[in-house]
C-alpha atoms as a PDB file:
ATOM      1  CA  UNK A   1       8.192 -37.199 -42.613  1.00  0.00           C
ATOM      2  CA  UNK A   2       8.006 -34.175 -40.218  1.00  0.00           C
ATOM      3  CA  UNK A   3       7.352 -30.790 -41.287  1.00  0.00           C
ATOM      4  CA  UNK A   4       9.494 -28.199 -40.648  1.00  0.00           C
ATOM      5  CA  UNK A   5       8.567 -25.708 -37.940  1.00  0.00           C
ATOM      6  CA  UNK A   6       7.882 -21.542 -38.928  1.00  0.00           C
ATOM      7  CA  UNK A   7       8.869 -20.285 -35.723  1.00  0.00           C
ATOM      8  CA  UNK A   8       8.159 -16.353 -37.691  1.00  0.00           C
ATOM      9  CA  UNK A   9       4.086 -17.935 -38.901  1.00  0.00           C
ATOM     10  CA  UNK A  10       1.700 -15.271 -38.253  1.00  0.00           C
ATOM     11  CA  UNK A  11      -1.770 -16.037 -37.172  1.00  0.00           C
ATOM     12  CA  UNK A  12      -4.907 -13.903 -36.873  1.00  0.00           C
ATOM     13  CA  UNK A  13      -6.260 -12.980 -33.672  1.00  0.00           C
ATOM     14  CA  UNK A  14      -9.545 -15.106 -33.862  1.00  0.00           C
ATOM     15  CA  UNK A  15      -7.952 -18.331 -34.672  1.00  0.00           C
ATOM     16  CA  UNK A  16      -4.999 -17.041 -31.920  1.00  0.00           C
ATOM     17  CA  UNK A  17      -7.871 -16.866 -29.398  1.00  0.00           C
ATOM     18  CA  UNK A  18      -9.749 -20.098 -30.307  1.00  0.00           C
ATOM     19  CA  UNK A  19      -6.532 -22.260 -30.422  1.00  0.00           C
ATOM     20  CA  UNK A  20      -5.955 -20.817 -26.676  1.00  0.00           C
ATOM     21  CA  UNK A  21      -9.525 -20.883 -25.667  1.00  0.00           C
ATOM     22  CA  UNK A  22      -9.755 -17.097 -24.447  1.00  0.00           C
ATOM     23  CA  UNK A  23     -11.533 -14.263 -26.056  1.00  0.00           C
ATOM     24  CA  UNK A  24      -9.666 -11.684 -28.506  1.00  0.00           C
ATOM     25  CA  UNK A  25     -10.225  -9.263 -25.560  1.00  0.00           C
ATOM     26  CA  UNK A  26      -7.949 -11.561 -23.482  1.00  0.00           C
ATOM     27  CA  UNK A  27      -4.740 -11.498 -25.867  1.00  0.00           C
ATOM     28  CA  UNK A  28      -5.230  -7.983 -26.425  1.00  0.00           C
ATOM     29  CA  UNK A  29      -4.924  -7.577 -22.552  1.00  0.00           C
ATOM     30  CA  UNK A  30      -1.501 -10.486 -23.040  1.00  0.00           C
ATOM     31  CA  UNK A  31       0.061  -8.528 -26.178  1.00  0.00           C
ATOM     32  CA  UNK A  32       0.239  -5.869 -23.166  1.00  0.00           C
ATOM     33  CA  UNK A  33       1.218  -7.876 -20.383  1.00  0.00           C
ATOM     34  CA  UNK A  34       4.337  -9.513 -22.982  1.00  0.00           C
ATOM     35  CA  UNK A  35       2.400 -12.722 -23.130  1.00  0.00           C
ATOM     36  CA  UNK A  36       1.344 -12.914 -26.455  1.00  0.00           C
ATOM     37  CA  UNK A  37       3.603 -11.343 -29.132  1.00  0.00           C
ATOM     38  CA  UNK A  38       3.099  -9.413 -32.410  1.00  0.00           C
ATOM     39  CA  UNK A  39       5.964  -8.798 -35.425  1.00  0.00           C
ATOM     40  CA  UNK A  40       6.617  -5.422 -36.361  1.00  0.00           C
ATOM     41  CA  UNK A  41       3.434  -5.351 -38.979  1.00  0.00           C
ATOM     42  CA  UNK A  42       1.601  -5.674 -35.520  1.00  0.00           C
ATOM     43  CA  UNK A  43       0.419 -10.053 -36.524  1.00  0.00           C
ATOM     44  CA  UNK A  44       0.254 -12.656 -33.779  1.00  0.00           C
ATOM     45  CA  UNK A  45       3.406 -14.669 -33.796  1.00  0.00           C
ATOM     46  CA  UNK A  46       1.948 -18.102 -33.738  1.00  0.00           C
ATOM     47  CA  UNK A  47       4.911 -20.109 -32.476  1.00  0.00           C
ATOM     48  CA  UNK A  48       6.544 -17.601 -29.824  1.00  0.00           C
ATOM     49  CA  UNK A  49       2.608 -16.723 -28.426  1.00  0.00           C
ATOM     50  CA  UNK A  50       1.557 -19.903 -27.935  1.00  0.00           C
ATOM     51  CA  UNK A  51       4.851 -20.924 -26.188  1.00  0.00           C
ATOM     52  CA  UNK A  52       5.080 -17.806 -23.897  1.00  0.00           C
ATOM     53  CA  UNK A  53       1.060 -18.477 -23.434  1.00  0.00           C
ATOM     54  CA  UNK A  54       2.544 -22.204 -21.933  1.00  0.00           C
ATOM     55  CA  UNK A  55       4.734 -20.092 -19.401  1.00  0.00           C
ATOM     56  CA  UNK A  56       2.178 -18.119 -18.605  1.00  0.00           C
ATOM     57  CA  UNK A  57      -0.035 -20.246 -17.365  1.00  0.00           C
ATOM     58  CA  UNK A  58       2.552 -22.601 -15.715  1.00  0.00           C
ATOM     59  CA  UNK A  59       3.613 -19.616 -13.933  1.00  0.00           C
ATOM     60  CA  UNK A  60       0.231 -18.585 -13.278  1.00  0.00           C
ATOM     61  CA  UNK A  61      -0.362 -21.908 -11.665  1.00  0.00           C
ATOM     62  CA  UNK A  62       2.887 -21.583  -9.006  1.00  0.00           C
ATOM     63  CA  UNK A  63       1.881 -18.325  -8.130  1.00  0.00           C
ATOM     64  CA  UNK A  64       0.420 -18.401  -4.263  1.00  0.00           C
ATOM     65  CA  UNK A  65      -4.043 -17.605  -4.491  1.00  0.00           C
ATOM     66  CA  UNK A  66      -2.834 -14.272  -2.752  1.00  0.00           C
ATOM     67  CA  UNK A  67      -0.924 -12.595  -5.561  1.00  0.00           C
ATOM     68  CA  UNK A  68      -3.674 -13.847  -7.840  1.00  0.00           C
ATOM     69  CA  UNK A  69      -6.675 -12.916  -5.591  1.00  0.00           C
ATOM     70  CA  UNK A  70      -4.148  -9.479  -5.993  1.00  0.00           C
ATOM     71  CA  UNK A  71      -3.432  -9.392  -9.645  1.00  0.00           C
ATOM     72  CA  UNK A  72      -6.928  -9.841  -9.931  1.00  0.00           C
ATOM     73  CA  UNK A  73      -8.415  -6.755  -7.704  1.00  0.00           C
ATOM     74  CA  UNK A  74      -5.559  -4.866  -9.587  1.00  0.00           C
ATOM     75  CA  UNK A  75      -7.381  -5.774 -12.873  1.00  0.00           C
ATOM     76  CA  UNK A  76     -10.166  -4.864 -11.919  1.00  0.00           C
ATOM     77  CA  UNK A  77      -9.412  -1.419 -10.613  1.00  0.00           C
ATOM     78  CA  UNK A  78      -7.833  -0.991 -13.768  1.00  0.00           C
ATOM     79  CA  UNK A  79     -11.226  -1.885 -15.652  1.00  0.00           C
ATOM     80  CA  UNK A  80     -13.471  -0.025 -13.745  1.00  0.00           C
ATOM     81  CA  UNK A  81     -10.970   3.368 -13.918  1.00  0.00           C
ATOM     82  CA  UNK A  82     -10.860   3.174 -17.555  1.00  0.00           C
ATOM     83  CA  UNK A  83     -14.958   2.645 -17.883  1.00  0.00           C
ATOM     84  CA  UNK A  84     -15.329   5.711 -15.784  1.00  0.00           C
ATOM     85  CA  UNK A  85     -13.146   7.531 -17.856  1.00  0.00           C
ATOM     86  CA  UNK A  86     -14.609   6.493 -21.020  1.00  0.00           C
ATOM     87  CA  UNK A  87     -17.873   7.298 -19.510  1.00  0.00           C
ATOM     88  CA  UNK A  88     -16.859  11.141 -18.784  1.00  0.00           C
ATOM     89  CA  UNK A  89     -15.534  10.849 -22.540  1.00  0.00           C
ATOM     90  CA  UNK A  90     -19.329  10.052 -23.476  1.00  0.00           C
ATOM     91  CA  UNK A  91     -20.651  12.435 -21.530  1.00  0.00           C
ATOM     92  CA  UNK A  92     -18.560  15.665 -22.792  1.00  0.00           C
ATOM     93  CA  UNK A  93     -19.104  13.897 -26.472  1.00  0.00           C
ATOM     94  CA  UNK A  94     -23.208  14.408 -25.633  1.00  0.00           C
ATOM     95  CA  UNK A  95     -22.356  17.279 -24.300  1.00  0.00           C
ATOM     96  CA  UNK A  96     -23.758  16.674 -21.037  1.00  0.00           C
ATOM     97  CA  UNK A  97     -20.726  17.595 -19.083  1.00  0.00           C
ATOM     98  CA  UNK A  98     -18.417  20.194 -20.142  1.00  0.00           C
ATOM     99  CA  UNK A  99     -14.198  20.859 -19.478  1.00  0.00           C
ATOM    100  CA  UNK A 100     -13.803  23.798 -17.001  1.00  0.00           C
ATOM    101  CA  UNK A 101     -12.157  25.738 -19.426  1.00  0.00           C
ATOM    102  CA  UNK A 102     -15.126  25.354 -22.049  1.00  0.00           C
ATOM    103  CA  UNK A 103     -17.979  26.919 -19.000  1.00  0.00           C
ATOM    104  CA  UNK A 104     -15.351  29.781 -18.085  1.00  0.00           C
ATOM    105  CA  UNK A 105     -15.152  30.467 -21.795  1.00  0.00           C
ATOM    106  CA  UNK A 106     -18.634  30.585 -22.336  1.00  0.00           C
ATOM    107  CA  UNK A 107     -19.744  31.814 -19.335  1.00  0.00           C
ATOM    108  CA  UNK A 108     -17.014  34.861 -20.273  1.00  0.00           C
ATOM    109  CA  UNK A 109     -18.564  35.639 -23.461  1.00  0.00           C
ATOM    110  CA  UNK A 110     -22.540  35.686 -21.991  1.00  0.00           C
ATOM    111  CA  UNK A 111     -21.547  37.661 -19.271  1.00  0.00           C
ATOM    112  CA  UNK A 112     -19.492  40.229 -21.778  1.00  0.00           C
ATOM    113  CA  UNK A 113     -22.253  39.915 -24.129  1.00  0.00           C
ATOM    114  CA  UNK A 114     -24.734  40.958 -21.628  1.00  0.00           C
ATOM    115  CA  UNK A 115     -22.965  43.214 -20.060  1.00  0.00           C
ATOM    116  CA  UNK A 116     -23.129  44.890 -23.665  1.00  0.00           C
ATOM    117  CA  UNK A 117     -26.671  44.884 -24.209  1.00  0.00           C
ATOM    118  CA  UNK A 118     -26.819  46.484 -20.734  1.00  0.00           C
ATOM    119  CA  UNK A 119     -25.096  49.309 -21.846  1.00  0.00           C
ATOM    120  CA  UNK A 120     -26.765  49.890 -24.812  1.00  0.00           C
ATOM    121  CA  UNK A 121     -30.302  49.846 -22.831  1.00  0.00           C
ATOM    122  CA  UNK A 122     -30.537  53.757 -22.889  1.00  0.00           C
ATOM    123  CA  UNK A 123     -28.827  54.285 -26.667  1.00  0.00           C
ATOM    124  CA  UNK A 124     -31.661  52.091 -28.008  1.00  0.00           C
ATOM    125  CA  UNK A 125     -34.440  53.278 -25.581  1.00  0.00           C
ATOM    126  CA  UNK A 126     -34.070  57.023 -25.881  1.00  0.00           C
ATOM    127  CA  UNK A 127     -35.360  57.942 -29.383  1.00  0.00           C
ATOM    128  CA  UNK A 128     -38.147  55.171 -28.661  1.00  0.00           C
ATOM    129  CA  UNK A 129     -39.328  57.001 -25.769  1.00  0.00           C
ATOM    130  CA  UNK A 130     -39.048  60.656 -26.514  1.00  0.00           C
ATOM    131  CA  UNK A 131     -42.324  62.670 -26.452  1.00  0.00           C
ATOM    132  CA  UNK A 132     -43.980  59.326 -24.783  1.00  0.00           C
ATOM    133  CA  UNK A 133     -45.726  61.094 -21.938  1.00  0.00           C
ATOM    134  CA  UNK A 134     -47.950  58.014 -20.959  1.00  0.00           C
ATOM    135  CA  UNK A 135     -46.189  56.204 -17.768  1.00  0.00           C
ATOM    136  CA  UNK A 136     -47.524  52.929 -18.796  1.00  0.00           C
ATOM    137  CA  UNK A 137     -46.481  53.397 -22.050  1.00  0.00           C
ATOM    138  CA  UNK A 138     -43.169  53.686 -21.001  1.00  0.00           C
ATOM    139  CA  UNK A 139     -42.841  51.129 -18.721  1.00  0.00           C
ATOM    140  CA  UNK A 140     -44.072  48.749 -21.387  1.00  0.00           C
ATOM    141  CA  UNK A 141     -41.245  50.255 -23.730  1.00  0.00           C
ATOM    142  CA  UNK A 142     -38.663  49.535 -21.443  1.00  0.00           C
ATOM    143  CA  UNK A 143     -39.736  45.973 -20.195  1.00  0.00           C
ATOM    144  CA  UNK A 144     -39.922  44.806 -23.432  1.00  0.00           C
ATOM    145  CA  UNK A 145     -36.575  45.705 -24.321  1.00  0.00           C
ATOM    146  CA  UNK A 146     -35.005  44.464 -21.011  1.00  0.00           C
ATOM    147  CA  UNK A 147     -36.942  41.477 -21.139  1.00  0.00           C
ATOM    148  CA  UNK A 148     -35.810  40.566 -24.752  1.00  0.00           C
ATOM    149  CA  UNK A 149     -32.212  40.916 -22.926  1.00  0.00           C
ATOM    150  CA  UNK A 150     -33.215  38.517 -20.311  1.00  0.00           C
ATOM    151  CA  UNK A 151     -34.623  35.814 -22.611  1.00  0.00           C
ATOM    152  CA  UNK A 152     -31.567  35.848 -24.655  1.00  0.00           C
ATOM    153  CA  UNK A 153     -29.657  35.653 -21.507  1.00  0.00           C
ATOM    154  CA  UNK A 154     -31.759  32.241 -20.635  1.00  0.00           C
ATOM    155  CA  UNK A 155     -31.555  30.316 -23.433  1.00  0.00           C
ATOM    156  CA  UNK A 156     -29.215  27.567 -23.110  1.00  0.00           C
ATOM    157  CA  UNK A 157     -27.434  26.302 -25.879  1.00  0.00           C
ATOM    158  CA  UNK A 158     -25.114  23.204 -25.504  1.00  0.00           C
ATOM    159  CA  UNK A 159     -23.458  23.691 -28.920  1.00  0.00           C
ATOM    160  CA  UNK A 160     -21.649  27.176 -27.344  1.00  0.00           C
ATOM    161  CA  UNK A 161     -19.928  24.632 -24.878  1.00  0.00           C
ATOM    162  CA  UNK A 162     -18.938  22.076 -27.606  1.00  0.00           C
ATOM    163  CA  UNK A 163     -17.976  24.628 -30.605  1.00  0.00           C
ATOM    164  CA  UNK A 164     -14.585  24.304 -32.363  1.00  0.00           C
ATOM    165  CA  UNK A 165     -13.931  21.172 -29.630  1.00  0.00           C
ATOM    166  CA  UNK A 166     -12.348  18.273 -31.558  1.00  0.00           C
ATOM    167  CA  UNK A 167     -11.928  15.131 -29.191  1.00  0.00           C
ATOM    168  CA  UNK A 168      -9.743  12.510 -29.956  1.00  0.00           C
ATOM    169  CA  UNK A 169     -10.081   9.331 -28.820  1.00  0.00           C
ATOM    170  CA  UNK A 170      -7.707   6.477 -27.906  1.00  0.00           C
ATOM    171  CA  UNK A 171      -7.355   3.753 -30.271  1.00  0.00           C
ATOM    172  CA  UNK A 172      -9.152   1.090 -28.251  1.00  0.00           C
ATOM    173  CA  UNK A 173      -6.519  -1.532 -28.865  1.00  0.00           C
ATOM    174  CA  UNK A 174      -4.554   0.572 -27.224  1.00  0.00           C
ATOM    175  CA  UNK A 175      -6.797   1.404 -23.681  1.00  0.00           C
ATOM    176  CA  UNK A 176      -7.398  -2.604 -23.926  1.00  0.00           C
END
């Protein structure tokens, strides 16, 4: 006695990939390309995969080397555009390369901030050196203070480039 086919069986993506003898990566890449197929609660249609897997491949194989030589230069363009971009995604995530807008921002707010401290250089100064008569004295006075400015001015602080920056990334089923 033959069982009856369920043409709607779901299947998990492991035993999907290990019936077809491809990695999980591989029918992530076919769910996108139509090959493989998921129901609506996003499972691996067993019956309607494996059959459309069957075309694939017989379609594959009547397909002249140069459109697959071509398909495959097109993959990998795609590949190595989407690790460079996930690589610029690490990067501003360690903060080692910042968004434009973040360095204008910043940059803005040292520049207006120093600007500031600038102009307060002779509000603070004056009562300190009133009735100083010694010139060395003075000179010392007002180094110090203008190089406090300076040092504050040099210290670098990646978290003023990465403050109140939330950065979402794509689901990597998705990207795949």
């Amino acid at each position: 006695m033959i069982n009856k086919l369920d043409f709607d069986e779901t299947i998990k993506i492991r035993e999907l990939a290990e019936i077809l003898g491809i990695s999980e990566r591989q029918i992530q890449r076919l769910v996108k390309e139509n090959v493989i197929h998921k129901n609506d609660k996003g499972k691996y249609l067993f019956y309607k995969s494996v059959r459309s897997y069957i075309n694939y491949l017989r379609e594959l194989e009547s397909t002249p080397q140069q459109l697959q030589e071509e398909k495959l230069k097109n993959e990998i363009d795609y590949l190595k555009t989407r690790d460079r971009k996930e690589n610029i995604k690490i990067k501003i995530l360690e903060a080692d390369l910042h968004e434009a807008n973040d360095v204008k921002r910043v940059m803005n707010n040292i520049i207006a901030g120093f600007k500031g401290q600038l102009q307060t250089i002779p509000y603070k100064l004056a009562p300190l050196i009133i009735g100083v008569e010694n010139l060395g004295e003075l000179q010392e006075i007002i180094s110090d203070n203008i190089n406090s400015i300076l040092k504050e001015l040099s210290e670098y602080d990646r978290n003023k480039f990465i403050k109140n920056k939330e950065y979402i990334i794509e689901d990597d089923e998705e990207e795949e």
